[in-house]
N, C-alpha and C. Protein backbone atom coordinates (compact mmCIF):
# COMPACT_ATOMS: atom_id res chain seq x y z
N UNK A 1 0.86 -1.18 0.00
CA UNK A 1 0.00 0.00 0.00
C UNK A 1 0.90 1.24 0.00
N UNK A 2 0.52 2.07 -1.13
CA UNK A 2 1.78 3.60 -0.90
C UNK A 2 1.47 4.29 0.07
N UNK A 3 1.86 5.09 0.49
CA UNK A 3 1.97 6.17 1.76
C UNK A 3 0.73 7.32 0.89
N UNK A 4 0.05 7.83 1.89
CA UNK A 4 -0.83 8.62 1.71
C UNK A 4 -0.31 10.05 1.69
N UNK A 5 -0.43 11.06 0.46
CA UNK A 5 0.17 12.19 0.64
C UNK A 5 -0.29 13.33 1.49
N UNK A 6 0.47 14.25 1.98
CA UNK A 6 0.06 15.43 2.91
C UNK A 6 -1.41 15.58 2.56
N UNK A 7 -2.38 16.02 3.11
CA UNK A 7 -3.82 16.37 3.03
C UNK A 7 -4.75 15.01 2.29
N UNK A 8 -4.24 13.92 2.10
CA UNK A 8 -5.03 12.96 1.87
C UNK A 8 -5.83 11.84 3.20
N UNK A 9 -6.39 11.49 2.74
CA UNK A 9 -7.18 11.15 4.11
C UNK A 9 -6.65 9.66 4.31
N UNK A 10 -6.60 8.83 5.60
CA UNK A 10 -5.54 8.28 5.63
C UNK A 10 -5.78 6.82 5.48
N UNK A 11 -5.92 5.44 4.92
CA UNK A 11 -6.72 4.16 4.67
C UNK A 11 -7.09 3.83 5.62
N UNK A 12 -8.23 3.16 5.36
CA UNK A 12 -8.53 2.51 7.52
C UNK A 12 -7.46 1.58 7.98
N UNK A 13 -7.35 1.24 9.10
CA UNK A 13 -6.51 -0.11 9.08
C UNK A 13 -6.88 -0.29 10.99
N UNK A 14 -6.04 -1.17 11.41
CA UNK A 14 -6.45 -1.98 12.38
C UNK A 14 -5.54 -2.13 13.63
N UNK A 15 -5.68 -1.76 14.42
CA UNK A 15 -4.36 -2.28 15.62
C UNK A 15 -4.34 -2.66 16.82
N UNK A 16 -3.70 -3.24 17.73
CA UNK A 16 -3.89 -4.07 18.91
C UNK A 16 -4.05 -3.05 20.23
N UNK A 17 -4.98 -2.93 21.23
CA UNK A 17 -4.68 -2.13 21.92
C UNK A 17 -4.44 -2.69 22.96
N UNK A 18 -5.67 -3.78 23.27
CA UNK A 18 -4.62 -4.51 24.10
C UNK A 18 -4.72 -6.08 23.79
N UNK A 19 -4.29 -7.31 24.12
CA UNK A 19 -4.31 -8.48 24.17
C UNK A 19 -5.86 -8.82 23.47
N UNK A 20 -6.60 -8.66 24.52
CA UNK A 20 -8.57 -8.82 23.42
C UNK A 20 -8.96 -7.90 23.01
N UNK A 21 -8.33 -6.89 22.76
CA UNK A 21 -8.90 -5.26 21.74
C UNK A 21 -7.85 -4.62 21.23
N UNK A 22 -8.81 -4.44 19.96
CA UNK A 22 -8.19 -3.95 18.85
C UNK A 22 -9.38 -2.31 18.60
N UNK A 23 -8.28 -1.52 17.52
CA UNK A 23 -9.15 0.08 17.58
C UNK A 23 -9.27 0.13 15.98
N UNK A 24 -10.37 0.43 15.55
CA UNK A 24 -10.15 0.68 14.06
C UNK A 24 -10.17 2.42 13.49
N UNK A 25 -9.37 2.58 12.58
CA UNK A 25 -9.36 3.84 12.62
C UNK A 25 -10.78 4.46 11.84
N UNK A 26 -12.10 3.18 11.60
CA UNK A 26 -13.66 3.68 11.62
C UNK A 26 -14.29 3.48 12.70
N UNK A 27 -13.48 3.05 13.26
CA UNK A 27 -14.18 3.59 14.76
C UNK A 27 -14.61 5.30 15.19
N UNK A 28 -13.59 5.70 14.62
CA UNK A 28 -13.74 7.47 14.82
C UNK A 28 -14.66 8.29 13.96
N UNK A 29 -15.11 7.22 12.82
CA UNK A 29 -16.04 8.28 12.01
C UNK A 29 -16.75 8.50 12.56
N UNK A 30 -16.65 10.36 11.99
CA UNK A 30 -17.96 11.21 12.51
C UNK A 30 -17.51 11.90 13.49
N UNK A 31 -16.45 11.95 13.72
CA UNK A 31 -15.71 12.56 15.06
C UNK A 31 -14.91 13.52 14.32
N UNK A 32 -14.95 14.79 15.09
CA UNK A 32 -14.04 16.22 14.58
C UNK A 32 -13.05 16.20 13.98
N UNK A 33 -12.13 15.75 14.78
CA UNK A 33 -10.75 15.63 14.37
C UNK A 33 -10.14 14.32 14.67
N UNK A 34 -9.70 13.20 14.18
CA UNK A 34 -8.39 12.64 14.95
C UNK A 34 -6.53 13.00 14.06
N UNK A 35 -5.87 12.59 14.89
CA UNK A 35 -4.71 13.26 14.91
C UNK A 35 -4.30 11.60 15.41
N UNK A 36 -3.13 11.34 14.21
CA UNK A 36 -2.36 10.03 14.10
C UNK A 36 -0.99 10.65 14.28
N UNK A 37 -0.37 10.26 14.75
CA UNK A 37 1.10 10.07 15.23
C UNK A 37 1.69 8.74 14.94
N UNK A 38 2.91 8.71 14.25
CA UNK A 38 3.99 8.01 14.06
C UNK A 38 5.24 8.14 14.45
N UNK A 39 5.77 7.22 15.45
CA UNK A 39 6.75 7.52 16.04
C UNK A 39 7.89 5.97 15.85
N UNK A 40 8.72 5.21 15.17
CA UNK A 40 9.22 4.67 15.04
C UNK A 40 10.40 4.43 16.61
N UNK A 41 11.03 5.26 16.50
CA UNK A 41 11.89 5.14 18.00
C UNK A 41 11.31 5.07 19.27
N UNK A 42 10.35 4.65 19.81
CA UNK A 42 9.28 4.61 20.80
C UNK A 42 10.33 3.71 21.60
N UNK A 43 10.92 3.67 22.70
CA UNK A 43 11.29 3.06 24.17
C UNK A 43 13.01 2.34 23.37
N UNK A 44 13.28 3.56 22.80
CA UNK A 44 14.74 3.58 22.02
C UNK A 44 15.76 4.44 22.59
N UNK A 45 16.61 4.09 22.62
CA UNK A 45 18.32 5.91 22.70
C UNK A 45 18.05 6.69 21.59
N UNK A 46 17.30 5.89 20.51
CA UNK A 46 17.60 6.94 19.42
C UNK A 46 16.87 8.34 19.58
């Protein structure tokens, strides 16, 4: 799947939140704003 460009809206997709739940990013439709963050170095030195 290519990367979605600046101001494009972003594909749904799926992720673990915890062990028996998962969040979908249509879970939020209809909601104001959400705001996705990507952070690769998460609990890193880098």
């Amino acid at each position: 799947m290519p990367m979605p460009n600046v101001g494009e809206k972003a594909p749904d997709f799926t992720l673990p939140v915890t062990l028996q739940e998962k969040v979908s990013l249509k879970d939020f439709a209809g909601k104001k704003n959400v705001v996705l963050a990507f952070y690769p170095l998460d609990f890193t030195g880098g």
